[in-house]
N, C-alpha and C. Protein backbone atom coordinates (compact mmCIF):
# COMPACT_ATOMS: atom_id res chain seq x y z
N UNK A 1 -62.70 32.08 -35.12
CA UNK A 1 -63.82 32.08 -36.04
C UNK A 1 -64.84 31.05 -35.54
N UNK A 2 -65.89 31.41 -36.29
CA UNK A 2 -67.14 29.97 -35.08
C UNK A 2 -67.09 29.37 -35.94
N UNK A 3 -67.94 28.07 -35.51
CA UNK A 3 -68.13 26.95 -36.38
C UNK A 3 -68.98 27.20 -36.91
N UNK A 4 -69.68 26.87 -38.12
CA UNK A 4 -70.42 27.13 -39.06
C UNK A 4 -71.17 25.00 -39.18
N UNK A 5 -72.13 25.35 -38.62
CA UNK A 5 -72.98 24.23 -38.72
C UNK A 5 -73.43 24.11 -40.23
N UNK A 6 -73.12 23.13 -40.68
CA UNK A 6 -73.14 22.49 -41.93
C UNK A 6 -74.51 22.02 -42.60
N UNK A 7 -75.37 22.33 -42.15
CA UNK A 7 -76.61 21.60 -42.56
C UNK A 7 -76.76 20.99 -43.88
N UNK A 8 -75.96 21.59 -45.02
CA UNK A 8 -76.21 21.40 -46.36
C UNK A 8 -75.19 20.16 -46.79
N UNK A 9 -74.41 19.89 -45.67
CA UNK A 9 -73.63 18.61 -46.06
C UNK A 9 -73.76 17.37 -45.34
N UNK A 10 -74.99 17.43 -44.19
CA UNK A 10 -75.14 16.24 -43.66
C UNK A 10 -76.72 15.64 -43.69
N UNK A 11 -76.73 14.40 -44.10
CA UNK A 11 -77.66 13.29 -44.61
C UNK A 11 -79.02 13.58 -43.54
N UNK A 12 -80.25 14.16 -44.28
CA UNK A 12 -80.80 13.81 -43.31
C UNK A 12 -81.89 12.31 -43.86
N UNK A 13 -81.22 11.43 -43.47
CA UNK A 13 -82.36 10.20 -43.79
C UNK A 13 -82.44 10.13 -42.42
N UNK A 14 -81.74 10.44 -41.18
CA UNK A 14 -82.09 10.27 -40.09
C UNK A 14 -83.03 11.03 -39.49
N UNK A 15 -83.13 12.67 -39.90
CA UNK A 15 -83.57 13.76 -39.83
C UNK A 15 -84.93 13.31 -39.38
N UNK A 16 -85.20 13.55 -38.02
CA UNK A 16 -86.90 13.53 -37.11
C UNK A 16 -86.76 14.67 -37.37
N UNK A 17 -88.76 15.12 -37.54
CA UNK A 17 -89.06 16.20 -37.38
C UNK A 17 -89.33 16.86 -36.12
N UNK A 18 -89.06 18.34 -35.73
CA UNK A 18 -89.77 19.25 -34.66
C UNK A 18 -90.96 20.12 -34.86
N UNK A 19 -91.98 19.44 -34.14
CA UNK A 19 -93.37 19.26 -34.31
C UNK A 19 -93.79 20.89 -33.83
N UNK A 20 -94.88 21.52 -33.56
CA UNK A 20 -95.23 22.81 -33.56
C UNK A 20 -94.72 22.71 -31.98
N UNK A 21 -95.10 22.12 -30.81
CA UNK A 21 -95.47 22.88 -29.44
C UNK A 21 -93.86 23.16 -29.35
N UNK A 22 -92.85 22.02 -29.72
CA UNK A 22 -91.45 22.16 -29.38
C UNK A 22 -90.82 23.03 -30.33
N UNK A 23 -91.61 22.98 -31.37
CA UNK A 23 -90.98 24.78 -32.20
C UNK A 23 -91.47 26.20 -31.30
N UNK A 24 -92.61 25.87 -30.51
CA UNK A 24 -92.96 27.35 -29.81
C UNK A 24 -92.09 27.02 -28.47
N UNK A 25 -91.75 26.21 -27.96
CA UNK A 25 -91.09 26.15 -26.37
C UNK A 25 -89.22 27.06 -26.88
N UNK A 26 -88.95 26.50 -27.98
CA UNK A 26 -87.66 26.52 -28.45
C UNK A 26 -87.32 27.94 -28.53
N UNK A 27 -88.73 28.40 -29.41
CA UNK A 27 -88.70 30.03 -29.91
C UNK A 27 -88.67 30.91 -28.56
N UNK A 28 -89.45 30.49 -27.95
CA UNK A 28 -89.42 31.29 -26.76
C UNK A 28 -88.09 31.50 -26.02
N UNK A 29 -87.55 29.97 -25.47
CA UNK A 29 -86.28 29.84 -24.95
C UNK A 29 -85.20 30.61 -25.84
N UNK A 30 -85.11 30.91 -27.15
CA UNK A 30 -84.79 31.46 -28.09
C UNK A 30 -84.66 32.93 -28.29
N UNK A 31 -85.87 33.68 -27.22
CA UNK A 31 -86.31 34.68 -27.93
C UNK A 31 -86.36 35.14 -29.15
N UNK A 32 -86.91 33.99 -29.87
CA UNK A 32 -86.94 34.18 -31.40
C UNK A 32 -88.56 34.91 -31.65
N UNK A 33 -88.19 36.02 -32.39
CA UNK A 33 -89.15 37.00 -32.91
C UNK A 33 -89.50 36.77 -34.27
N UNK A 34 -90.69 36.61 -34.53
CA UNK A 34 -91.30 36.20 -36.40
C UNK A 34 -90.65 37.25 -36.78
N UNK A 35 -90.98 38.63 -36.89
CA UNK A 35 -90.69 39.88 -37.76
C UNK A 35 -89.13 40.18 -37.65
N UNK A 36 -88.40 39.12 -36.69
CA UNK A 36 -86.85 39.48 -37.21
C UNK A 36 -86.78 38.48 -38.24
N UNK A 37 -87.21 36.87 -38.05
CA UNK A 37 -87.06 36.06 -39.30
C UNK A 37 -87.48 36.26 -40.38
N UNK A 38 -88.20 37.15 -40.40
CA UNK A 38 -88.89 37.44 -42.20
C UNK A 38 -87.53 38.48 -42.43
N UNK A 39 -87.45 39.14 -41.48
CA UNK A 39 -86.09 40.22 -42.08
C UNK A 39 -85.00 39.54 -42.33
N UNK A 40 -84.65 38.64 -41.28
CA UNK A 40 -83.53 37.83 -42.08
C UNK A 40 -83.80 37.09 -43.14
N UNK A 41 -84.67 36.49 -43.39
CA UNK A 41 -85.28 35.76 -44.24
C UNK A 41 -84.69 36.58 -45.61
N UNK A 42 -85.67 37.81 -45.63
CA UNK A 42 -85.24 38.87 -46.50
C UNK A 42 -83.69 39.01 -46.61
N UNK A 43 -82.82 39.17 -46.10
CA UNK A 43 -81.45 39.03 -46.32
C UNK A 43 -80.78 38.12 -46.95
N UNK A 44 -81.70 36.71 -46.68
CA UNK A 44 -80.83 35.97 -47.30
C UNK A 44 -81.06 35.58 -48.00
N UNK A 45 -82.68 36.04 -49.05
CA UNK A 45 -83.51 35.85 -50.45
C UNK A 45 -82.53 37.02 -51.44
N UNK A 46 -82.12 38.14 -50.55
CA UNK A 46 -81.86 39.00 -51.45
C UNK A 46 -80.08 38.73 -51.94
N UNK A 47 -79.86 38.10 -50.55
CA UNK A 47 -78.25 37.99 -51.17
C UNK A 47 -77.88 36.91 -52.38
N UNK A 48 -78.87 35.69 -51.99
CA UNK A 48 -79.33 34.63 -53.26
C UNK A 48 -79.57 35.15 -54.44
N UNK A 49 -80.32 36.36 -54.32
CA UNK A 49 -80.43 36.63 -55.67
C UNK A 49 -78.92 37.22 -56.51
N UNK A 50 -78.58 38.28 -55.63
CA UNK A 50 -77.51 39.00 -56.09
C UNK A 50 -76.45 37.99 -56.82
N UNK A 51 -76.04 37.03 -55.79
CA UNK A 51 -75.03 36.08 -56.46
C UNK A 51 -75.31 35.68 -57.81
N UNK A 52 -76.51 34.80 -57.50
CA UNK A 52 -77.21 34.43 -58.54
C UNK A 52 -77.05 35.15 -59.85
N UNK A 53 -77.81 36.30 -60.19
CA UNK A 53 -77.69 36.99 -60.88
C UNK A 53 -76.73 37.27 -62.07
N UNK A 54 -76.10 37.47 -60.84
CA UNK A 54 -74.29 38.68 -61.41
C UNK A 54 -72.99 37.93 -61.59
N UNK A 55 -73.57 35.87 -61.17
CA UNK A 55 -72.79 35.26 -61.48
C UNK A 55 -72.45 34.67 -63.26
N UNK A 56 -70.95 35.12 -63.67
CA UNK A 56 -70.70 35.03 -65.10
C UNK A 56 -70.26 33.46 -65.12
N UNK A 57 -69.83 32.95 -64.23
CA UNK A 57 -69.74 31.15 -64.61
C UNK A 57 -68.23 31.61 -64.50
N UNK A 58 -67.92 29.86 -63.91
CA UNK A 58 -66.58 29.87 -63.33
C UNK A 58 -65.37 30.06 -64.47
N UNK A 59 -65.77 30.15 -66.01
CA UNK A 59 -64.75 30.77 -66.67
C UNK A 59 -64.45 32.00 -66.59
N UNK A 60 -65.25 32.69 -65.71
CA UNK A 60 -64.63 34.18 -65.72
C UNK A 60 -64.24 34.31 -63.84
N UNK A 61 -64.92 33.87 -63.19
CA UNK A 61 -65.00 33.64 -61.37
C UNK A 61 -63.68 32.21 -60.99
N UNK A 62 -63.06 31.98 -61.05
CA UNK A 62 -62.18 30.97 -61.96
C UNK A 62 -61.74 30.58 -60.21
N UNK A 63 -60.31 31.80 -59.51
CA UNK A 63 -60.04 31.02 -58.14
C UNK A 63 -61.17 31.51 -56.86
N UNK A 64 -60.50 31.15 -55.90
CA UNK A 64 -61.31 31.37 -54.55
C UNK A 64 -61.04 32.86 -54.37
N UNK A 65 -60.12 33.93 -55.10
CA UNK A 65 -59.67 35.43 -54.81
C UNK A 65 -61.07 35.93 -55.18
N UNK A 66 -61.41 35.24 -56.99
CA UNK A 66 -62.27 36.01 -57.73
C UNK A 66 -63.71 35.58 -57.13
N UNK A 67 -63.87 34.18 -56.54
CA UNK A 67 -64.75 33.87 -55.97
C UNK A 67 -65.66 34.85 -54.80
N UNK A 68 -64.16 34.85 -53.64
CA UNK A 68 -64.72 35.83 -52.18
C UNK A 68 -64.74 37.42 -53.17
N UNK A 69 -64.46 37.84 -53.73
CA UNK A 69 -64.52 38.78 -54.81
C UNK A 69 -65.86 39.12 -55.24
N UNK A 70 -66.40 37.97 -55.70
CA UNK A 70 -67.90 38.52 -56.20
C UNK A 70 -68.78 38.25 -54.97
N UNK A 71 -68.48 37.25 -53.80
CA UNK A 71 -69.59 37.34 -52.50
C UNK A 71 -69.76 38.86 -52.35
N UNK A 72 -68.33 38.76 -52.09
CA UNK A 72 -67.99 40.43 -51.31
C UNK A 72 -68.76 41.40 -51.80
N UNK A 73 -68.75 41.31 -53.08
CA UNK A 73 -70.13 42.67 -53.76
C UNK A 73 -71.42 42.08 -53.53
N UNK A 74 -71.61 41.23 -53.72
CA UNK A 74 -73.11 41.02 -53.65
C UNK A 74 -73.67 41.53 -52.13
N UNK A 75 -72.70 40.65 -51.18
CA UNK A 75 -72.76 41.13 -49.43
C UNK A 75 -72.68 42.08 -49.59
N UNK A 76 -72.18 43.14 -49.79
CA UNK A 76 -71.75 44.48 -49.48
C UNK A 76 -73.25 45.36 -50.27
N UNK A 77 -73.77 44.67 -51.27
CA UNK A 77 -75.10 45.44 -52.20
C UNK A 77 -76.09 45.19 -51.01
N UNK A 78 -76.74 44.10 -50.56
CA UNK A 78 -77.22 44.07 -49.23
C UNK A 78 -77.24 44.67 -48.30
N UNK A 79 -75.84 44.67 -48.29
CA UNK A 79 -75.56 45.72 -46.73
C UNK A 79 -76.04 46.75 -46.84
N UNK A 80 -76.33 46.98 -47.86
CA UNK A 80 -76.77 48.53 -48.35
C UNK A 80 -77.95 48.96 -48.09
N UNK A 81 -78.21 48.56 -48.78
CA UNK A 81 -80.12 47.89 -49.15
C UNK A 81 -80.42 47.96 -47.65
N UNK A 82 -80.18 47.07 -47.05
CA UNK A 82 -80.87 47.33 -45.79
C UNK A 82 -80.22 48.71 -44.62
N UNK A 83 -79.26 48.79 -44.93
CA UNK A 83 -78.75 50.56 -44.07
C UNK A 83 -79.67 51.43 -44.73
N UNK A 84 -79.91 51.42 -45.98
CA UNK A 84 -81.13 52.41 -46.46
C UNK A 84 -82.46 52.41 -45.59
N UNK A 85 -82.36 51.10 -44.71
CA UNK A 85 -83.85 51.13 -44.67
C UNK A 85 -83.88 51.18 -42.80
N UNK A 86 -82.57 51.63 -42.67
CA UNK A 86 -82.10 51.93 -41.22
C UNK A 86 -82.02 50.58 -40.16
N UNK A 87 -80.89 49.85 -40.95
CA UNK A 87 -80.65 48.26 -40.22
C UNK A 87 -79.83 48.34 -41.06
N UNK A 88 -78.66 48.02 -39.62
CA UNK A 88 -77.28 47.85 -39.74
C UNK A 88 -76.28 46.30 -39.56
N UNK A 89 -75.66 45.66 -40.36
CA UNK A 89 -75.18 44.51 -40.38
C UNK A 89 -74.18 44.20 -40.71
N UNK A 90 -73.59 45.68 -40.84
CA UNK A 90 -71.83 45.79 -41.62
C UNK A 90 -71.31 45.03 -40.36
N UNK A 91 -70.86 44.84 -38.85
CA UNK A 91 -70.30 44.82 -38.38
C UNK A 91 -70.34 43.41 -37.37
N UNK A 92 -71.17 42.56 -38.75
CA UNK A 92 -71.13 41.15 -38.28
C UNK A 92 -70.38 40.14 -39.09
N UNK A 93 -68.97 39.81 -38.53
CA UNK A 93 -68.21 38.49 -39.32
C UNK A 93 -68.64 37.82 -39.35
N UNK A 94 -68.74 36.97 -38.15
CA UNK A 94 -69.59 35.56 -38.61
C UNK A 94 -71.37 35.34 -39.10
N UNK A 95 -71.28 36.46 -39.64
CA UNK A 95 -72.91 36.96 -40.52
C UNK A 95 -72.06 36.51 -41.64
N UNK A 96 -71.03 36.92 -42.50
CA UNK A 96 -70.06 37.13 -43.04
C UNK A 96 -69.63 35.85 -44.01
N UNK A 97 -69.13 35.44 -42.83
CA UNK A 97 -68.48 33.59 -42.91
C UNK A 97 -69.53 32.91 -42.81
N UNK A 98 -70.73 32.75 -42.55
CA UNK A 98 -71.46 31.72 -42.59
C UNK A 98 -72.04 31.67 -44.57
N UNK A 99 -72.21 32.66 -44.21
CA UNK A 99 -73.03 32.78 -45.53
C UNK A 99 -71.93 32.48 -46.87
N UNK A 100 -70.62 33.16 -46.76
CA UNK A 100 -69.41 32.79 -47.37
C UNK A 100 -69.64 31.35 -47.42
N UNK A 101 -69.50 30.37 -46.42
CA UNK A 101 -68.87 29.28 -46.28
C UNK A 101 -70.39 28.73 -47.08
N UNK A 102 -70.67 29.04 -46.84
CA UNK A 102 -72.70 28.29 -47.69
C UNK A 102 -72.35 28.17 -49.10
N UNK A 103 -72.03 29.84 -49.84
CA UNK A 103 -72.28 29.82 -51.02
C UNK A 103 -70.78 29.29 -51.37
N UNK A 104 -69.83 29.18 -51.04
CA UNK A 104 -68.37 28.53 -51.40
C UNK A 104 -69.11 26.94 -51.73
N UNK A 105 -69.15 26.40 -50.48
CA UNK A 105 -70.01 24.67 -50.45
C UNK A 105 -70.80 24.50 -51.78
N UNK A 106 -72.04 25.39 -51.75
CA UNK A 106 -73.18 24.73 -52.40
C UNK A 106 -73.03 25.80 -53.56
N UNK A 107 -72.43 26.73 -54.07
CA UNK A 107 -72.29 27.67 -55.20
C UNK A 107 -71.45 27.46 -56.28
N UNK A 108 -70.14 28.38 -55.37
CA UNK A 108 -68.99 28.26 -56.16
C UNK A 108 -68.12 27.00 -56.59
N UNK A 109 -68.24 26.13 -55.72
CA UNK A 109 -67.52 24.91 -55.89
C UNK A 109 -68.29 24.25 -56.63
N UNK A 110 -69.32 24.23 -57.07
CA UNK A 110 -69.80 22.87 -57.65
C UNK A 110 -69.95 22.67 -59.31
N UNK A 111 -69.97 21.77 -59.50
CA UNK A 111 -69.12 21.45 -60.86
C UNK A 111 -70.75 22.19 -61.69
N UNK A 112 -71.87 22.07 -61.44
CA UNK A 112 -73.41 21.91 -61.83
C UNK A 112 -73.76 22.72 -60.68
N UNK A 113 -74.36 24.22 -61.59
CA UNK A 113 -75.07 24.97 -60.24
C UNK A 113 -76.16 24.91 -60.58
N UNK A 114 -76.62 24.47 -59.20
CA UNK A 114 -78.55 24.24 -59.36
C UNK A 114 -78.90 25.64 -59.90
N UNK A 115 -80.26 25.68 -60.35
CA UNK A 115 -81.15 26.42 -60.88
C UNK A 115 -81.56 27.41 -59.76
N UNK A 116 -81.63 28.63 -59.68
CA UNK A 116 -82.39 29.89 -58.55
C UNK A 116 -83.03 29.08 -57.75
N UNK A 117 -84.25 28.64 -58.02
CA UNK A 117 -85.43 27.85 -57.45
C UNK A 117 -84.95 26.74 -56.36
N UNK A 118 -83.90 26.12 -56.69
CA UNK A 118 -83.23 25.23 -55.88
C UNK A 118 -82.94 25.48 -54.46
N UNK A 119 -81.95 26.89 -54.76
CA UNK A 119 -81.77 27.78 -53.50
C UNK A 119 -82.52 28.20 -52.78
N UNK A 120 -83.76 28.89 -53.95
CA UNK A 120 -84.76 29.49 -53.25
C UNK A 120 -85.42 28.99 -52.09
N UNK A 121 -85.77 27.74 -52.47
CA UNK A 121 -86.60 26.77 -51.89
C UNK A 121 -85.88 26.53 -50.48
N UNK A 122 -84.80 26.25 -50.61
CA UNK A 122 -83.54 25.78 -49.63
C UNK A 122 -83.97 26.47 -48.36
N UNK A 123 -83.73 27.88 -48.60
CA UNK A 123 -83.68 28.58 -47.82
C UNK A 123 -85.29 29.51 -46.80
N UNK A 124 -86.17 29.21 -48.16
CA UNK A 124 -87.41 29.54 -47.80
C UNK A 124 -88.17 28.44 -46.94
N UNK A 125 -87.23 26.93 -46.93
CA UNK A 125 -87.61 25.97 -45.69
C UNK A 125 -87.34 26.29 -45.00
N UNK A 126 -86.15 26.76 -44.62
CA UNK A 126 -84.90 27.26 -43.27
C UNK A 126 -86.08 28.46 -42.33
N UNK A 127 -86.33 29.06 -43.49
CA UNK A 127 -87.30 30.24 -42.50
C UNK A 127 -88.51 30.54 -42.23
N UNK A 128 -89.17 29.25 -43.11
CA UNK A 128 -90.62 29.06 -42.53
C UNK A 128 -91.01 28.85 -41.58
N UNK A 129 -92.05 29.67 -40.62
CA UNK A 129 -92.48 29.33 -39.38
C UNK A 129 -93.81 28.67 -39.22
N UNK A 130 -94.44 28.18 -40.65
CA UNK A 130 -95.58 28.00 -40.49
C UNK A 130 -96.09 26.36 -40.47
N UNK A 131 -94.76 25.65 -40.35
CA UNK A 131 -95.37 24.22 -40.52
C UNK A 131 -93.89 23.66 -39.61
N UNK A 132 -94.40 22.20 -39.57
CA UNK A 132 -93.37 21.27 -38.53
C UNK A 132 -92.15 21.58 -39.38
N UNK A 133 -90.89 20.97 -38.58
CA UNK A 133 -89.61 21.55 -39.59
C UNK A 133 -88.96 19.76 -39.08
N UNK A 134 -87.68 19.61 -40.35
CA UNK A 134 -86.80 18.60 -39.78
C UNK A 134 -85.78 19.36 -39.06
N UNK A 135 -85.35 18.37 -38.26
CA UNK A 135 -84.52 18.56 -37.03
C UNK A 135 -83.34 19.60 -36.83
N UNK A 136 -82.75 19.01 -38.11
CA UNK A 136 -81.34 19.62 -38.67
C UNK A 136 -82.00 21.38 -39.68
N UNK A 137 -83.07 21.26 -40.05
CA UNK A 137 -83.43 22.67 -40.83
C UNK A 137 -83.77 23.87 -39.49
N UNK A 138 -84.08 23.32 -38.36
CA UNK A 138 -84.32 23.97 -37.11
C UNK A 138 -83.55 24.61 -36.83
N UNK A 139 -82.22 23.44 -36.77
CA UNK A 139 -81.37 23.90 -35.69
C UNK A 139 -80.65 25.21 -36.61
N UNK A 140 -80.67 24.64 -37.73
CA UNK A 140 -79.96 26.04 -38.78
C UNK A 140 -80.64 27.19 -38.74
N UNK A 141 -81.76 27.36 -38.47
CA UNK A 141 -83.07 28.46 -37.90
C UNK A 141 -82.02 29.09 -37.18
N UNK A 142 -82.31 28.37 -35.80
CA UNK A 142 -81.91 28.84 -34.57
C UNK A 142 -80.35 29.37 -34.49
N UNK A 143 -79.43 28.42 -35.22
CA UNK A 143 -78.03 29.19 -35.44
C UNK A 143 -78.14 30.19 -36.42
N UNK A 144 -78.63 30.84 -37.52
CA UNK A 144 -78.57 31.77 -38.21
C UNK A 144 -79.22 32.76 -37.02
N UNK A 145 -80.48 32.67 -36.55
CA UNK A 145 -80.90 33.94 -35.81
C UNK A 145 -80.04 34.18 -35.13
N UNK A 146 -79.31 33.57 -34.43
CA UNK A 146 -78.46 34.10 -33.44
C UNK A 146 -77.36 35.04 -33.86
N UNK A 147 -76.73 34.77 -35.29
CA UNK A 147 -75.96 35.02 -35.59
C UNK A 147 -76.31 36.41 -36.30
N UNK A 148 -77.56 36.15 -37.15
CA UNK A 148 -78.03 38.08 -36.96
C UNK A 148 -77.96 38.67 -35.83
N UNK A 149 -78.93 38.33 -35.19
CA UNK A 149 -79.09 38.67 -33.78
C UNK A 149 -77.98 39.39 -33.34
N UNK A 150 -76.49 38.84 -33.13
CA UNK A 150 -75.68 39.77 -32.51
C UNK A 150 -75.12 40.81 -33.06
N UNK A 151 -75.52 41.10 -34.37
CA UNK A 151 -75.36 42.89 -34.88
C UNK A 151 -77.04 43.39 -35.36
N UNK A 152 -77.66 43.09 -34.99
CA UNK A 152 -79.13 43.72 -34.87
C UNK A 152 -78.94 44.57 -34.36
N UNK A 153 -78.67 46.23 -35.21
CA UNK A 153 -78.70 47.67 -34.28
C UNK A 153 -79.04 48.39 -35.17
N UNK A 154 -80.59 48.96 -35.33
CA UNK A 154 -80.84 49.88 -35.77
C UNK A 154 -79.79 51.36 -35.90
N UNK A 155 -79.97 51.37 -36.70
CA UNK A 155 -79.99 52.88 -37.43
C UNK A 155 -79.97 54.16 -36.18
N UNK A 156 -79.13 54.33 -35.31
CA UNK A 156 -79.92 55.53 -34.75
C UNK A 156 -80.98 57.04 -35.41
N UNK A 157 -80.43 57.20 -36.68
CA UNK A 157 -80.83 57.99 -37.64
C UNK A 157 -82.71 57.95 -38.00
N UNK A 158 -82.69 56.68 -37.50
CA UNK A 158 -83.79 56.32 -37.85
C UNK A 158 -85.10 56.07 -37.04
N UNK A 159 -86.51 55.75 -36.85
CA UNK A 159 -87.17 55.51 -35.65
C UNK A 159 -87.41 53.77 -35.62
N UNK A 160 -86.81 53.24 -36.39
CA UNK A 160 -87.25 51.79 -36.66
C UNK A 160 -86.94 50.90 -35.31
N UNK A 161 -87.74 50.39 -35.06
CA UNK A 161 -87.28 49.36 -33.75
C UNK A 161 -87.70 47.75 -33.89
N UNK A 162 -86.89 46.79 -33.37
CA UNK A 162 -87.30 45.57 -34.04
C UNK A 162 -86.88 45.03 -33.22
N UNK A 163 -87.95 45.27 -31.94
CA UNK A 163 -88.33 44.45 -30.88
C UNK A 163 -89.54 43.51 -31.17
């Protein structure tokens, strides 16, 4: 299983920022594409919501069975959502486990679940391309794309291409 870089559990008071030219040298070295990050982006606004949503509070979501239980639908409503729209992502685990291991950390476990907006925000830093970023919100950029990235396969069914 990979490691799952932690961003949401380590301090950034140390956290330097990465300024624009070394966000474009990175992207490049990266082959990081804007119109795949808004799509992931999109994936991971929509799976936020789902949880969010459809979560009844840990008197009814109670162990870690019923927990991976309700990811599992929400992931799986996603998965959907976007095969409709001819983009395929069923056949990425560690797409899977990262996102698992996120909402376990900062969701399910916590005694006080922040408010939508909390998340929202969280994550709408992670994928902004339009301003300097801290160090540690980068590097989580760059490890999530990758990690779409390796089941990025259109739809043959479909003409969509996302080059």
């Amino acid at each position: 299983m990979m490691e799952v870089f932690k961003y949401w559990l380590l301090s950034s008071v140390d956290d330097d920022e990465v300024y624009e030219l070394e966000i474009v040298r990175k992207f490049k070295s990266h082959n990081v594409i804007k119109e795949r990050v808004e799509l992931y982006k999109d994936f991971t606004i929509n799976l936020l919501h789902y949880i969010y949503e459809s979560y009844l509070g840990s008197e009814f979501i109670k162990t870690e069975h019923d927990q991976r239980g309700h990811f599992t639908w929400a992931y799986g409503k996603v998965l959907e959502e976007f095969e409709d729209e001819g983009i395929d992502f069923y056949n990425n685990d560690d797409l899977f486990e990262y996102f698992y291991v996120y909402f376990k950390d900062q969701f399910y476990d916590m005694k006080k679940i922040e408010d939508f907006k909390y998340y929202h925000k969280f994550w709408l830093d992670i994928f902004d391309l339009s301003k300097n970023k801290q160090r540690k919100k980068f590097e989580v950029l760059l490890q999530i794309y990758e990690i779409f990235d390796e089941s990025l396969i259109p739809n043959p069914t479909t003409s969509l291409m996302l080059i």
